[in-house]
C-alpha atoms as a PDB file:
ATOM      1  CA  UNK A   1     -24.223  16.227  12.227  1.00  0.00           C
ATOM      2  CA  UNK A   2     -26.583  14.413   9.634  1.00  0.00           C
ATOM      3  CA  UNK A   3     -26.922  10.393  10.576  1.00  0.00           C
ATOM      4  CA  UNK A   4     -25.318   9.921   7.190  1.00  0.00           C
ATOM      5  CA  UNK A   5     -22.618  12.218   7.452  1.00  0.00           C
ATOM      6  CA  UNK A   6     -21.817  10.463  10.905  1.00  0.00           C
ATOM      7  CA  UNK A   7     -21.929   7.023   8.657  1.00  0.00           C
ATOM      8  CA  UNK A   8     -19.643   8.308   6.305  1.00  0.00           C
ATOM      9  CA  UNK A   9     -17.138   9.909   8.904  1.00  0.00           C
ATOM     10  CA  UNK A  10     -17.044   6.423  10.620  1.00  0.00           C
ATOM     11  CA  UNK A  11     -16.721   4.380   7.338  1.00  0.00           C
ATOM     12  CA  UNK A  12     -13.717   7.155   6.354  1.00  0.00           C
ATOM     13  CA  UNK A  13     -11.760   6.640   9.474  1.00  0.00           C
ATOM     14  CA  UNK A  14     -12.438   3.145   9.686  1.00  0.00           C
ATOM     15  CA  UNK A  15     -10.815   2.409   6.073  1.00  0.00           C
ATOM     16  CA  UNK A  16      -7.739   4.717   6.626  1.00  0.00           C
ATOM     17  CA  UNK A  17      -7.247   3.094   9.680  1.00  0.00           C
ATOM     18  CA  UNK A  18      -7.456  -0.089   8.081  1.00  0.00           C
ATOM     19  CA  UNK A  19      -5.362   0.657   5.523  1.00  0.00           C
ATOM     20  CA  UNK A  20      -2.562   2.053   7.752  1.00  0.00           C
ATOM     21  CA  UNK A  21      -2.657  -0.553   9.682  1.00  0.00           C
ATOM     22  CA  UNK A  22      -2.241  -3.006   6.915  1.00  0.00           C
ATOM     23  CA  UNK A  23       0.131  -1.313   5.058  1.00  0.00           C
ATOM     24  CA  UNK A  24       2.553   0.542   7.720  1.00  0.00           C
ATOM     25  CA  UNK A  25       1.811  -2.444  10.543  1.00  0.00           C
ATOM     26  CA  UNK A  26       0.356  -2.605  13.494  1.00  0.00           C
ATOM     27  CA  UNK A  27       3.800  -2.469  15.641  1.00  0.00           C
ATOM     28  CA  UNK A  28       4.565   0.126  18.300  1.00  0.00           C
ATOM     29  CA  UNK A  29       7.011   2.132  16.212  1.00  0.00           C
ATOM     30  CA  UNK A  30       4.016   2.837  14.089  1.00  0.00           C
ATOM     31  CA  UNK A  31       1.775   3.879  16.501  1.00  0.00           C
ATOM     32  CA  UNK A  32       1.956   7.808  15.619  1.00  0.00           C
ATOM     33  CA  UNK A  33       0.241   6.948  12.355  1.00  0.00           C
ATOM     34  CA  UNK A  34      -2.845   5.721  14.253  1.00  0.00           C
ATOM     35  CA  UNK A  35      -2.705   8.279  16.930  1.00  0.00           C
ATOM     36  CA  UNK A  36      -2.135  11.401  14.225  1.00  0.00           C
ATOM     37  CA  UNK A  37      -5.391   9.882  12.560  1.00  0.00           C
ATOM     38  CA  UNK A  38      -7.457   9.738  15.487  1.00  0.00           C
ATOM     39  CA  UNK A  39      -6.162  13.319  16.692  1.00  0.00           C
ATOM     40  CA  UNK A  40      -7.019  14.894  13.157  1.00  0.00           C
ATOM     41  CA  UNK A  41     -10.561  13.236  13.062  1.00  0.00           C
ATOM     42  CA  UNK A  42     -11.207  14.258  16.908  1.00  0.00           C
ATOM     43  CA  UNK A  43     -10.227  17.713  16.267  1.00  0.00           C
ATOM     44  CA  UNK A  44     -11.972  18.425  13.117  1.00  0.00           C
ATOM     45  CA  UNK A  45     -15.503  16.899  14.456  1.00  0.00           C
ATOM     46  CA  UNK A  46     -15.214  19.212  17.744  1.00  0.00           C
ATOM     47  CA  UNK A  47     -13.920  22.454  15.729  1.00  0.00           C
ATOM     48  CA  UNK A  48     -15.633  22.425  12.358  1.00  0.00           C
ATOM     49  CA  UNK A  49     -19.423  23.242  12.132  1.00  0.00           C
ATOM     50  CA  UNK A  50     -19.101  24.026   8.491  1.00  0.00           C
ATOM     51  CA  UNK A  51     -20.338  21.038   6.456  1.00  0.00           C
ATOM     52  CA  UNK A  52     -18.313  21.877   3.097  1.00  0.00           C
ATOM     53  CA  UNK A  53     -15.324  21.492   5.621  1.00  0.00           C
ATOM     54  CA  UNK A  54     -15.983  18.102   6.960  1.00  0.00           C
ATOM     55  CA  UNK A  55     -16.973  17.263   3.835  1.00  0.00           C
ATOM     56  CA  UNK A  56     -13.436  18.439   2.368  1.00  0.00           C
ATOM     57  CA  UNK A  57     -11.849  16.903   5.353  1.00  0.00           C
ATOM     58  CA  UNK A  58     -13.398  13.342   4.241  1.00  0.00           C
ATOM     59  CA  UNK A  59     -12.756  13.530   1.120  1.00  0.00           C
ATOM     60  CA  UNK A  60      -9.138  14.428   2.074  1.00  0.00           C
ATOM     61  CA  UNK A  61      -9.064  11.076   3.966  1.00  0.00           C
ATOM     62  CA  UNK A  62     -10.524   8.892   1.728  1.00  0.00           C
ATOM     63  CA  UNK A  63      -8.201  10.140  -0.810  1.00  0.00           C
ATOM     64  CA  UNK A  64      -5.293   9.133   1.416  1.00  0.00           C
ATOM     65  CA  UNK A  65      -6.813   5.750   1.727  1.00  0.00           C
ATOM     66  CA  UNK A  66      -7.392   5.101  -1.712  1.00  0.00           C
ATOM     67  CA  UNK A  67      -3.626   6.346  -1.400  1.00  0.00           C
ATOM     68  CA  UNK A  68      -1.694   3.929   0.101  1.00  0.00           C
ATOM     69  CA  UNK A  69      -3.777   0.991  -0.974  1.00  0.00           C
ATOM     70  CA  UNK A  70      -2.885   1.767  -4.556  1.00  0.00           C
ATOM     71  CA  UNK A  71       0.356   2.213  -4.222  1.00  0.00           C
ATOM     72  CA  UNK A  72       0.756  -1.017  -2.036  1.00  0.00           C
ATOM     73  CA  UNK A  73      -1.080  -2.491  -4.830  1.00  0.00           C
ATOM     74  CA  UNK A  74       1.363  -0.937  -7.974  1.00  0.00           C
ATOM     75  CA  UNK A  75       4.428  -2.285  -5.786  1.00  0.00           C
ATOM     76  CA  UNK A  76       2.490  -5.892  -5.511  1.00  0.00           C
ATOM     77  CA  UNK A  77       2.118  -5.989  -9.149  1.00  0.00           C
ATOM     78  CA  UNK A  78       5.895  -4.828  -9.920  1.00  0.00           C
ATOM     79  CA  UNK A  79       7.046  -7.755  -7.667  1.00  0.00           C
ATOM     80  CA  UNK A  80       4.698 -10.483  -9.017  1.00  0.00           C
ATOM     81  CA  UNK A  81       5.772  -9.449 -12.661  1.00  0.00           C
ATOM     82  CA  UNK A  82       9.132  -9.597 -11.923  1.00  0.00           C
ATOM     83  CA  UNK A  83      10.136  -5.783 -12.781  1.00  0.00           C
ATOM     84  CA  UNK A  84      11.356  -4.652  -9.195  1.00  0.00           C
ATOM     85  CA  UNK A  85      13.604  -7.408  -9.330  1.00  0.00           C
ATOM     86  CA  UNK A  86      16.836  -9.092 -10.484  1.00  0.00           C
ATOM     87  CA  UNK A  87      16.329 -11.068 -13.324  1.00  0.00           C
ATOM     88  CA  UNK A  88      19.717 -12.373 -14.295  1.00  0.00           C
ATOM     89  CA  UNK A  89      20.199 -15.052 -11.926  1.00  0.00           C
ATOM     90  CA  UNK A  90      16.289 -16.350 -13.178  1.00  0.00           C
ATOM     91  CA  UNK A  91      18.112 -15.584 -16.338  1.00  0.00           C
ATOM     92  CA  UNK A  92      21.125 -17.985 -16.025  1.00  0.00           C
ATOM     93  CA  UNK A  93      19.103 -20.987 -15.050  1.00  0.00           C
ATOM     94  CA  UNK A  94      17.095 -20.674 -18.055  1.00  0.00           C
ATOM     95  CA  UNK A  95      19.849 -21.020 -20.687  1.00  0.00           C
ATOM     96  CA  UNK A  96      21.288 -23.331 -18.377  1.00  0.00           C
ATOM     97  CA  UNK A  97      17.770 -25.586 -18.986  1.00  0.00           C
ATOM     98  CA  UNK A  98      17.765 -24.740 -22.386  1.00  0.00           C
ATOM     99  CA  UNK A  99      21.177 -25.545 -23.192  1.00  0.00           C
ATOM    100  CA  UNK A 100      20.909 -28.800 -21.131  1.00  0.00           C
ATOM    101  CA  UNK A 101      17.767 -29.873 -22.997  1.00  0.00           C
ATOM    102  CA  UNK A 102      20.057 -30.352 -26.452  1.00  0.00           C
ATOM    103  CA  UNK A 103      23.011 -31.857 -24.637  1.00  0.00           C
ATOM    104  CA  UNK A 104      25.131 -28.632 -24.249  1.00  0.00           C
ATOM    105  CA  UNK A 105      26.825 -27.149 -21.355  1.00  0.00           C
ATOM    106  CA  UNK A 106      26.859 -23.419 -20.661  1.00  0.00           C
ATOM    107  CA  UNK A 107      30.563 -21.794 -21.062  1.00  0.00           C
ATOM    108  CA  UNK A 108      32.487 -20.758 -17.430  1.00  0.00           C
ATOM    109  CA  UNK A 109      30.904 -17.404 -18.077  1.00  0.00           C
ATOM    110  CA  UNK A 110      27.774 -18.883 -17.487  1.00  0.00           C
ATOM    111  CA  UNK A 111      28.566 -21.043 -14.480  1.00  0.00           C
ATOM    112  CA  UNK A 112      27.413 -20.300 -11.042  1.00  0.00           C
END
C-alpha cells in the first residue's frame, strides 16, 4: 500500500470515527458503532489487494462521514430556526407583549 493511500486510509477512519463518536456518543451502549468500524477497516486492509477496491471502500467511508455530520448539521439548523419546534407557546407571549405595550390585556383564550 502506497504511503498516501495509507494517509488517506488513516485520515478516513480517523474522521468517521470522529464523527461517530460525536454524533452517536462515546457511551458503552454505543460501542458496536466503533467496533463495526474498526472490524470493516481491519478486514478490508488484510483481504483486499485490489486498489480500485480500497479505493471504493474509502470513498464509501468518507461518504458516511460526510453523512452523519450533515445531517447532524440540517437537524442543528431546524432547531436554531425554530422549525422542529413548538411555536405557539413563543407565540402567546408575543401578543401577550404586544398587547401589553398599548395597555390591553389578552382575552381568557389567550391566558396561560
Amino acid at each position: 500500500m502506497g504511503s498516501s493511500l495509507g494517509e488517506a486510509t488513516k485520515m478516513a477512519y480517523r474522521n468517521l470515527l470522529k464523527a461517530v463518536k460525536k454524533h452517536l456518543g462515546k457511551e458503552e451502549r454505543n460501542n458496536h458503532f466503533t467496533e463495526f468500524i474498526s472490524q470493516e477497516f481491519r478486514n478490508s486492509l488484510q483481504q483486499s489487494s485490489d486498489l480500485s477496491s480500497i479505493q471504493h471502500k474509502l470513498k464509501l467511508a468518507r461518504d458516511y462521514t460526510l453523512l452523519l455530520n450533515s445531517v447532524h448539521h440540517q437537524k442543528d439548523l431546524l432547531f436554531s430556526y425554530n422549525i422542529a419546534v413548538d411555536r405557539s407557546d413563543e407565540m402567546k407571549k408575543v401578543l401577550g407583549k404586544s398587547a401589553a405595550s398599548v395597555g390591553l390585556k389578552l382575552p381568557e383564550v389567550y391566558q396561560p
